[in-house]
Protein backbone atom coordinates (compact mmCIF):
# COMPACT_ATOMS: atom_id res chain seq x y z
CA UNK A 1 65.33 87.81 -157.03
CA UNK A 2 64.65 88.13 -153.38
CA UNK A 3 66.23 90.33 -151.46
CA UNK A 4 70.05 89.11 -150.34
CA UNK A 5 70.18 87.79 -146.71
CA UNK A 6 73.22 89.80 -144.89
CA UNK A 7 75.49 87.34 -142.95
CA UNK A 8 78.37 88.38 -140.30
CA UNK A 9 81.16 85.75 -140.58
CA UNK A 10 83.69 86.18 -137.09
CA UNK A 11 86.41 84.22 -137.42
CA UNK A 12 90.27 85.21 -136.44
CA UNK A 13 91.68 81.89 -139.03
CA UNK A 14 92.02 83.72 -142.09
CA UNK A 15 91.50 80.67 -144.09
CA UNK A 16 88.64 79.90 -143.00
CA UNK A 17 86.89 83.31 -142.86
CA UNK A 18 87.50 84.16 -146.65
CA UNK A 19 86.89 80.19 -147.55
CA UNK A 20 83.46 80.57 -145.71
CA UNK A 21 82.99 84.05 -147.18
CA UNK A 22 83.51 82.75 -150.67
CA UNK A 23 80.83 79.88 -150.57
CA UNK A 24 78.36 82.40 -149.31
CA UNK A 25 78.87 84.68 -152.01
CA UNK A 26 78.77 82.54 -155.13
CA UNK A 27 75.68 81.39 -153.89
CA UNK A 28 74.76 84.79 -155.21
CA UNK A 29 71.67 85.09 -151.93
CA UNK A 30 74.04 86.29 -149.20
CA UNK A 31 76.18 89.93 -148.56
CA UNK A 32 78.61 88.81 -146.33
CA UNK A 33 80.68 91.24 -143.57
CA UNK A 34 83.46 89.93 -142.08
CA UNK A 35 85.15 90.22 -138.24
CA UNK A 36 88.60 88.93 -137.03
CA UNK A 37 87.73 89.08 -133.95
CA UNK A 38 84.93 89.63 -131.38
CA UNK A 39 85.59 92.80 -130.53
CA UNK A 40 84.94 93.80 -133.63
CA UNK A 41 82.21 91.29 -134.28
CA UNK A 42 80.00 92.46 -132.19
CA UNK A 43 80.67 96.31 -133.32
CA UNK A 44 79.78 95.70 -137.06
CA UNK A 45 76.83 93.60 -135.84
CA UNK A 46 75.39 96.37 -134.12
CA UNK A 47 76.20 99.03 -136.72
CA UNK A 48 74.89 96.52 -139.84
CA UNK A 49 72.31 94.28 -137.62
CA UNK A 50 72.84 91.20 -139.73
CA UNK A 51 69.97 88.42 -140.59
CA UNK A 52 72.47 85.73 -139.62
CA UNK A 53 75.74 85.16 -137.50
CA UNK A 54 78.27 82.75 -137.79
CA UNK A 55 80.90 82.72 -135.32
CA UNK A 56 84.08 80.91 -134.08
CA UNK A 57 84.49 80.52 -130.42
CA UNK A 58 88.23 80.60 -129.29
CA UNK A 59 89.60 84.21 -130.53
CA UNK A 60 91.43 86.79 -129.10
CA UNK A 61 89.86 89.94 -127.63
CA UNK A 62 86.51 88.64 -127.10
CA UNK A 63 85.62 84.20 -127.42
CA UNK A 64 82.53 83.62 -129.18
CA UNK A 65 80.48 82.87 -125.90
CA UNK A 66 81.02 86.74 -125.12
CA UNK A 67 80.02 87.98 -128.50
CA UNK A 68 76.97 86.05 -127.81
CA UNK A 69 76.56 87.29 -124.26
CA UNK A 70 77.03 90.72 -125.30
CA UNK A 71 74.61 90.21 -128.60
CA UNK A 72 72.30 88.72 -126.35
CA UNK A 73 71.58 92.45 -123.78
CA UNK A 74 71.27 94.14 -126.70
CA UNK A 75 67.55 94.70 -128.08
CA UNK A 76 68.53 95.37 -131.97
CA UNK A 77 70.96 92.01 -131.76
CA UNK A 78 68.98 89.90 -129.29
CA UNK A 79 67.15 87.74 -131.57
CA UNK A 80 69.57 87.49 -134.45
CA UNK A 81 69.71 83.43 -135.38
CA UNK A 82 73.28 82.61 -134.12
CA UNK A 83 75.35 79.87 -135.18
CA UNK A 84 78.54 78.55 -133.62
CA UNK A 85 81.75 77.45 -135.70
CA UNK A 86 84.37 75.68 -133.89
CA UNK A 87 86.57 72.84 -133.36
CA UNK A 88 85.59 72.20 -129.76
CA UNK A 89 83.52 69.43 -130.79
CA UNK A 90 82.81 68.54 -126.78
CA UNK A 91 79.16 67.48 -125.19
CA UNK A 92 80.08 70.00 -122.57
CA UNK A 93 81.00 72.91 -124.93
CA UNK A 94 77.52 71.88 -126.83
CA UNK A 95 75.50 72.50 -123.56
CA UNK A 96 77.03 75.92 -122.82
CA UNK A 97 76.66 76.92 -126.37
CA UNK A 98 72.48 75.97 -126.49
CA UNK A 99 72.30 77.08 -122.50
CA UNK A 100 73.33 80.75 -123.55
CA UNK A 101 70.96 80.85 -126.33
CA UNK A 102 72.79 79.74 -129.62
CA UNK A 103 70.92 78.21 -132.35
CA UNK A 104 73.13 76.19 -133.96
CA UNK A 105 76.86 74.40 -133.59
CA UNK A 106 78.67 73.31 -136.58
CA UNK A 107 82.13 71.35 -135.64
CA UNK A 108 85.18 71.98 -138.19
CA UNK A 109 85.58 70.75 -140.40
CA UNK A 110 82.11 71.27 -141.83
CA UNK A 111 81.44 70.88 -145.36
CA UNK A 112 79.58 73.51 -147.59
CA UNK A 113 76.39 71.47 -147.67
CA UNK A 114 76.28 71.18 -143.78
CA UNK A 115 77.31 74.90 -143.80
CA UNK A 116 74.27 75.94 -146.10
CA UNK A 117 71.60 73.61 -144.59
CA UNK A 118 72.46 75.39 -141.36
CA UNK A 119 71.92 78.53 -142.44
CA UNK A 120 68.79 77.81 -144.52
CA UNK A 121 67.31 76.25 -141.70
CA UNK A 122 67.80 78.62 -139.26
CA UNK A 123 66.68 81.88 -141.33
CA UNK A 124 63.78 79.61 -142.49
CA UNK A 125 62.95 79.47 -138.93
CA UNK A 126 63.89 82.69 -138.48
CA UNK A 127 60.90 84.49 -140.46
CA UNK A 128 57.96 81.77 -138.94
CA UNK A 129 59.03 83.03 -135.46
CA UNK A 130 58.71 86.65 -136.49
CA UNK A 131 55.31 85.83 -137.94
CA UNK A 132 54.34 84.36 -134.46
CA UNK A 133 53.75 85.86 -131.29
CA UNK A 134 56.95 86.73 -129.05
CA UNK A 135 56.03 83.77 -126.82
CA UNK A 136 55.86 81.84 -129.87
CA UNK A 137 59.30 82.35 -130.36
CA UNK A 138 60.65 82.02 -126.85
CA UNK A 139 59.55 78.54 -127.25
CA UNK A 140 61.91 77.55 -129.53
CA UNK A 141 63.58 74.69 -128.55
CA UNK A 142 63.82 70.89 -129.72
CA UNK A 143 62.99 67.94 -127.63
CA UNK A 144 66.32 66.84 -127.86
CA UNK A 145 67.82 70.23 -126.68
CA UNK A 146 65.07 70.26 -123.83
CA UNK A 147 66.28 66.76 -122.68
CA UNK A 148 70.27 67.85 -122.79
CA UNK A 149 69.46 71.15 -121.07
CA UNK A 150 67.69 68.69 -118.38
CA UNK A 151 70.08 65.81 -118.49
CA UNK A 152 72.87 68.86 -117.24
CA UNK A 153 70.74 70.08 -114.61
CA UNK A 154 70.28 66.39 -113.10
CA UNK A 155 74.20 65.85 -113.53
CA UNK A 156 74.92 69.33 -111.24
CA UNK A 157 72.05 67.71 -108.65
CA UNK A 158 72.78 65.82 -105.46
CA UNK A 159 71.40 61.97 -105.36
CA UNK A 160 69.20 60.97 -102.07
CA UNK A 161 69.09 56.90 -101.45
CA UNK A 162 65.93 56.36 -99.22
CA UNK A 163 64.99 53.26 -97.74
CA UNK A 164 61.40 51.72 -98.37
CA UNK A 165 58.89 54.23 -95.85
CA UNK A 166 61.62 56.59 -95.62
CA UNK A 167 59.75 60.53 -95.50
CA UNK A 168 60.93 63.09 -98.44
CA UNK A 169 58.48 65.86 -97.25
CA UNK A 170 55.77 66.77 -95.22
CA UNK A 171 52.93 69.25 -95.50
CA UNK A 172 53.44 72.50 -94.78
CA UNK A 173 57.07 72.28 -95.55
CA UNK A 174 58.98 75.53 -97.57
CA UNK A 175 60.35 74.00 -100.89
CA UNK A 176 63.68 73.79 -101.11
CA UNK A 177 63.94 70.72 -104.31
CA UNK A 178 62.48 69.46 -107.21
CA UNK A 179 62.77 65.77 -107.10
CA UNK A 180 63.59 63.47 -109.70
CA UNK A 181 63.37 60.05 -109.38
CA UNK A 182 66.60 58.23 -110.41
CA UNK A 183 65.02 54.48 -109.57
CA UNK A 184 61.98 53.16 -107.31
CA UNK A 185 58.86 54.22 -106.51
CA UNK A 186 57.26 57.44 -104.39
CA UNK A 187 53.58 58.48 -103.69
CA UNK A 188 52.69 61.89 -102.57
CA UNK A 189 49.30 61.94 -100.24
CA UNK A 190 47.59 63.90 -98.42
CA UNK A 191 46.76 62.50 -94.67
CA UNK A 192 43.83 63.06 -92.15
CA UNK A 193 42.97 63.37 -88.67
CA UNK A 194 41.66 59.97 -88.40
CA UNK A 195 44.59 57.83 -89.54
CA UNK A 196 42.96 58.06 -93.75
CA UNK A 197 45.48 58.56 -96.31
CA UNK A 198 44.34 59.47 -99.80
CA UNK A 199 47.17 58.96 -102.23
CA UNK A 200 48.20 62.37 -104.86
CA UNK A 201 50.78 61.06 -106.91
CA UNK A 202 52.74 57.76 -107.72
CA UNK A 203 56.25 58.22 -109.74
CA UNK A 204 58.59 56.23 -111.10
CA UNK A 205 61.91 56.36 -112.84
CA UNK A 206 61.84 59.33 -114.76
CA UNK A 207 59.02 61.52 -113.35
CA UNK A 208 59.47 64.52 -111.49
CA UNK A 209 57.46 65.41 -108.69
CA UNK A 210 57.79 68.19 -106.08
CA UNK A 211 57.17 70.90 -108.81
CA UNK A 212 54.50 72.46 -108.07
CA UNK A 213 54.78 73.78 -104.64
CA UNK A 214 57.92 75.22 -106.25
CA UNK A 215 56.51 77.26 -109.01
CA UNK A 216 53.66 78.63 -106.89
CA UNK A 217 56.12 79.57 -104.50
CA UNK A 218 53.82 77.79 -101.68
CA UNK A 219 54.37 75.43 -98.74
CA UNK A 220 53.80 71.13 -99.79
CA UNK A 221 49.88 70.37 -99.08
CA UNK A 222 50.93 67.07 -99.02
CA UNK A 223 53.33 64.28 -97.76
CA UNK A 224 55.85 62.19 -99.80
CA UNK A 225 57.38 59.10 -99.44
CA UNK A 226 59.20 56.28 -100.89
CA UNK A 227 57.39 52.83 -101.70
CA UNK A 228 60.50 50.88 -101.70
CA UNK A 229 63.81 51.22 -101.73
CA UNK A 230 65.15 54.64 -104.11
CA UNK A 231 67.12 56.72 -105.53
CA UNK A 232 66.16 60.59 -106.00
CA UNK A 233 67.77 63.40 -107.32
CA UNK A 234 67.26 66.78 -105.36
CA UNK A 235 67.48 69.80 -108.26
CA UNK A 236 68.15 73.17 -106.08
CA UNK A 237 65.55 75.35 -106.40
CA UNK A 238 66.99 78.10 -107.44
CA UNK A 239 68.73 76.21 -109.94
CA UNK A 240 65.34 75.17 -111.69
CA UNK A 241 63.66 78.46 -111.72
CA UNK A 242 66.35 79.95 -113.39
CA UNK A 243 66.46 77.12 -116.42
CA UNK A 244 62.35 77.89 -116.57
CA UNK A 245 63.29 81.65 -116.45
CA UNK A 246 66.25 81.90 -119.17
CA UNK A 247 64.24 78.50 -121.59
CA UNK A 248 60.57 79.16 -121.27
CA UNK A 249 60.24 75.82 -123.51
CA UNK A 250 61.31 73.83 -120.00
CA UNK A 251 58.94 76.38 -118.39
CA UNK A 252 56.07 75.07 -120.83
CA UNK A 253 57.04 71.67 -120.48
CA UNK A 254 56.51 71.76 -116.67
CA UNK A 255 53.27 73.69 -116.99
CA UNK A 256 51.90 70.63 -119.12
CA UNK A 257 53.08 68.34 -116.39
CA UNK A 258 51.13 70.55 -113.97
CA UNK A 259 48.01 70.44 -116.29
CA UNK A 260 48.05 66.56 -116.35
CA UNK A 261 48.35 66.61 -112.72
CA UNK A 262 45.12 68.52 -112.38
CA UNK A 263 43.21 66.88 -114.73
CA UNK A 264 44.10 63.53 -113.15
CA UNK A 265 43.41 64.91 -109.49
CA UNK A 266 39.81 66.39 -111.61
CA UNK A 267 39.21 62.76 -112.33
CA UNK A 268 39.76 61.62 -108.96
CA UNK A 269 37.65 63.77 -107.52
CA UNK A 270 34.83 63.06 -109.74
CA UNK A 271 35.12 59.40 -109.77
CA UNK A 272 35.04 59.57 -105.78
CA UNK A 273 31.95 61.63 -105.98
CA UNK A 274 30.03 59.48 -108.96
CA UNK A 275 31.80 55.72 -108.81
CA UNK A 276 31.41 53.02 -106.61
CA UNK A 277 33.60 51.52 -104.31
CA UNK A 278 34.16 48.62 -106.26
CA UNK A 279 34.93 51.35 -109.69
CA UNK A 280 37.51 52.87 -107.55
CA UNK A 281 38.91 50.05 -106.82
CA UNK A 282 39.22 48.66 -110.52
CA UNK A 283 40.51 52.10 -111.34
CA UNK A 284 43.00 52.17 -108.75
CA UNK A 285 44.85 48.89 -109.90
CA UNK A 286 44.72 50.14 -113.12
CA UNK A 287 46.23 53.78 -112.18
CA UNK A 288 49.23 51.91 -110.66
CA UNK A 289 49.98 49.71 -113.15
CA UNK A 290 50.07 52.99 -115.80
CA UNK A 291 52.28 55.00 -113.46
CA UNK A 292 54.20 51.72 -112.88
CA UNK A 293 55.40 52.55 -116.76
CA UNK A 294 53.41 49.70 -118.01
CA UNK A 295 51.30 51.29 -121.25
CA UNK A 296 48.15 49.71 -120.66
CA UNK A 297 47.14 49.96 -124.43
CA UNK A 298 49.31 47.41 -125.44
CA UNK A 299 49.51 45.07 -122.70
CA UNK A 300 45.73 43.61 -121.68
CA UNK A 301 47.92 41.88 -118.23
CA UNK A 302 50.66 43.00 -115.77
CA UNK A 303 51.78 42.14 -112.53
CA UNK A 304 52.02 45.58 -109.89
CA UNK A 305 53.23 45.26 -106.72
CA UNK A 306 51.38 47.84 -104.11
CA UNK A 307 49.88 47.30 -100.82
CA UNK A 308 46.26 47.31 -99.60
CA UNK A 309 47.04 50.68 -97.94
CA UNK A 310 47.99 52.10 -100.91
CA UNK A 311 45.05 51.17 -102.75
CA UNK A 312 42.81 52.20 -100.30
CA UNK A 313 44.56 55.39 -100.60
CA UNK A 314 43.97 55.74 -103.86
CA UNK A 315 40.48 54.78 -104.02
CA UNK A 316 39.67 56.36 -100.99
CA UNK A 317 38.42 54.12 -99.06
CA UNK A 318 38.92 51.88 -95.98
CA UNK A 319 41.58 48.72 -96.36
CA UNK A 320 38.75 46.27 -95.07
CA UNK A 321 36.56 47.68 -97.87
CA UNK A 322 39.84 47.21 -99.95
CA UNK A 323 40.55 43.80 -98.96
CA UNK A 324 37.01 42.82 -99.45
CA UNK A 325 37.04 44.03 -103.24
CA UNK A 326 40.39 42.28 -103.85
CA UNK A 327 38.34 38.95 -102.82
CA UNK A 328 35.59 39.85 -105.49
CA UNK A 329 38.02 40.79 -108.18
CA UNK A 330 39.85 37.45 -107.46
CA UNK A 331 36.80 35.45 -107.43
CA UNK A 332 35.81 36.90 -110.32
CA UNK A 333 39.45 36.04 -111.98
CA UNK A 334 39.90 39.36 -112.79
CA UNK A 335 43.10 39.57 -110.94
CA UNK A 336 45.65 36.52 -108.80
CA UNK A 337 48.48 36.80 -106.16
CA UNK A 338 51.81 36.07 -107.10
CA UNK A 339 54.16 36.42 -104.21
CA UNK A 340 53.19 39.24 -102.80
CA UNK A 341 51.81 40.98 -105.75
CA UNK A 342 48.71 41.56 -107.84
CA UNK A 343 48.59 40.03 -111.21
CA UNK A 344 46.07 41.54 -113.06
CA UNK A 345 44.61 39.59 -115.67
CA UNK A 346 42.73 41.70 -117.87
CA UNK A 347 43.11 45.30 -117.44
CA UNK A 348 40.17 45.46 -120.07
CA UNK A 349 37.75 43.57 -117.98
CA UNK A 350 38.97 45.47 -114.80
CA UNK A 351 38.26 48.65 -116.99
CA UNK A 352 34.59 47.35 -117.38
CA UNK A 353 34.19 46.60 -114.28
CA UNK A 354 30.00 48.47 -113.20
CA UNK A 355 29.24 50.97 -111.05
């Protein structure tokens, strides 16, 4: 038999501290120590440096969120899988628990199959991690724990309502916010001396944006603004850094976000330097309708709604030029007006549209 797996058990309910202690044992693959409270929790677990804690959070002398605070400075206890067992069944409670580095959170009553899967699972875990690198492991966090941690840092955020035009920030400005955008439509671009705009980013409900300038600790190089009426949420700077800092998982999700951003910019460039006017064009149309949420894979037409500036913008080009291409395409019945708005009628044939 494998070597037994030693597991720390703080818990002031008697009860439950010898029932718990009990399962674990017959089991016959776990030592278990014991703590009635979290004073004395955390001095067994660093005198014994267990393979697994479980531990309640309201006791006297020290609640579980300080055994795990303290656990956490400490180099020998830092990465010890950590498992919460409580009645505080709260979303709230759930947050702080994950936000302070716990890996798991099992609600009393909890029966001993829940109980064991939890354990299992996280000591399973446990020994991949150590195999990986320390970054590896630092990156251990689910989707849906990435998405709570985010949801939380949205709810603690102040909401802007701009009106349609209405400036969010200018070049050269010092960050201050990562924006979110809680409903409508921005675009980020970049504007010239003689009146040209070339469009750097369109978001919609859901997308950040602002990001960058933040994490390279840099000035905006560009302008944003809101398409139409919106809502966005302004996340504090310091606020965000110091989710990326203490969850590098949200720190690698962002730098993805900042990779797609340059390859998309990489494929503006080059189709400006290799494609035709009437290419960027067709591209354009279709670029808005995908950041418009529509998933151009499955749907072959869409309507967008998007001015000729802001396609010229985004094809880089002049709105006459713009406005003449519009007249091909429609010619061509590749796209129709519909109140206002472009109907396109085959994204696959605008796709093919030739140099």
């Amino acid at each position: 038999m494998k070597n037994k797996k030693t597991i720390l058990i703080i818990e002031d309910n008697i009860d439950i501290r010898e029932g718990t202690t009990e399962i674990l044992e017959l089991t016959g693959r776990y030592d278990v120590i014991t703590a009635e409270n979290g004073r004395i929790g955390v001095d067994l677990a660093t005198r014994h440096i267990p393979d697994l804690i479980l531990c309640d959070i309201m006791m006297p002398e020290l609640d579980g969120y300080g055994v795990l605070f303290m656990l956490s400075k400490i180099e020998s206890t830092a990465k010890i899988p950590f498992i919460f067992l409580t009645a505080k069944a709260e979303r709230a409670d759930m947050r702080k628990a994950m936000e302070m580095g716990a890996d798991d959170y099992l609600t009393k009553p909890f029966d001993d199959v829940e109980l064991m899967n939890a354990i299992e699972v996280r000591l399973k875990k446990h020994e991949q991690l150590s195999a990986d690198t320390p970054e590896d492991a630092d990156l251990n966090l689910s989707e849906e724990e990435q998405v709570l941690l985010l949801q939380e840092l949205l709810a603690n955020s102040r909401v802007k309502t701009l009106k349609k035009k209405q400036s969010i920030f200018e070049k050269d400005d010092s960050p201050t916010y990562v924006y979110y955008v809680k409903s409508g439509q921005i675009r980020s671009f970049k504007s010239y001396k003689d009146g040209r705009e070339l469009s750097t980013g369109i978001y919609i409900e859901g997308n950040y944006f602002g990001y960058a300038s933040v994490l390279l600790n840099e000035n905006y190089e560009d302008y944003a603004e809101a398409v139409e009426p919106s809502e966005v949420i302004l996340i504090p700077k310091d606020a965000f850094l110091e989710l990326l800092w203490k969850k590098p998982a949200i720190a690698s999700k962002f730098i993805k976000l900042l990779s797609v951003d340059l390859r998309e910019k990489e494929e503006q460039l080059l189709g400006f330097a290799y494609h035709s006017v009437r290419k960027r064009v067709a591209n354009a149309l279709i670029s808005v309708a995908e950041k418009s949420g529509i998933n151009i894979n499955e749907v072959n037409a869409c309507t967008i709604d998007i001015t000729r500036d802001g396609i010229a913008s985004i094809a880089g080009t002049a709105n006459e030029t713009v406005s003449r291409m519009l007249s091909d395409f429609k010619e061509e019945k590749l796209i129709s007006k519909e109140k206002g708005k472009i109907f396109i009628n085959s994204i696959k044939n605008l796709r093919d549209v030739k140099q």
